[in-house]
Protein backbone atom coordinates (compact mmCIF):
# COMPACT_ATOMS: atom_id res chain seq x y z
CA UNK A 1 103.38 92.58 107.50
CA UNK A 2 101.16 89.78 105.80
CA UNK A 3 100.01 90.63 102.46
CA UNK A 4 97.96 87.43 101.73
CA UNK A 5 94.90 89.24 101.64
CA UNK A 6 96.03 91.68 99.43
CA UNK A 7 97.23 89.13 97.03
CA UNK A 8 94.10 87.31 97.38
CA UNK A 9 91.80 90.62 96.39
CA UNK A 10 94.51 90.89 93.45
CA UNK A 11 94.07 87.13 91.97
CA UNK A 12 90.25 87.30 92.19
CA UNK A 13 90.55 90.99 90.31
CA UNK A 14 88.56 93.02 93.26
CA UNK A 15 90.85 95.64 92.48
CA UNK A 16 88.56 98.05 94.07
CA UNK A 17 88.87 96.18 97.41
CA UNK A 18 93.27 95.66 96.78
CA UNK A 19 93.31 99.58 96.11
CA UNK A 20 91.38 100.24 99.93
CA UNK A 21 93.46 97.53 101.40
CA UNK A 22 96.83 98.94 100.33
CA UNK A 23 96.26 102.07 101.52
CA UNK A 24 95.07 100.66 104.66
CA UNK A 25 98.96 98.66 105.06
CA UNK A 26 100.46 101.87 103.62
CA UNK A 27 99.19 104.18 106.57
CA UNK A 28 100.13 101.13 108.74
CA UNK A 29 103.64 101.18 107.34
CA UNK A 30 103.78 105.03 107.98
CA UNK A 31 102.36 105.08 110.98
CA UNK A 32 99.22 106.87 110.07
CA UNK A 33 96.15 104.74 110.31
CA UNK A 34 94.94 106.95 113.05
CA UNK A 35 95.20 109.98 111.15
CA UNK A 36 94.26 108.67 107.89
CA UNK A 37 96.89 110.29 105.56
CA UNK A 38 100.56 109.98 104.59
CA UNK A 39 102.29 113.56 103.35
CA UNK A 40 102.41 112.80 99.38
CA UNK A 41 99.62 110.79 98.97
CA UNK A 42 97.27 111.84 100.66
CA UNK A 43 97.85 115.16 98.10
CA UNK A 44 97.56 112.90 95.49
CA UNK A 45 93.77 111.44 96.40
């Protein structure tokens, strides 16, 4: 997984845009970006 965007959004301080991009690679990791949750956090949002 690349995270060069995410670092990018992180060193320019869109920290709005690094919060929707991790959970974008997190449901990637899970393998839920179809669904659009992952059990715990998606109770936690």
């Amino acid at each position: 997984m690349d995270y060069s965007q995410l670092d990018q959004f992180l060193a320019a301080g869109r920290w709005q845009e690094a919060d929707e991009y991790t959970w974008l690679v997190m449901l990637i990791v899970v393998d839920r970006e179809a669904e659009g949750w992952c059990g715990y956090i998606y109770h936690r949002r």
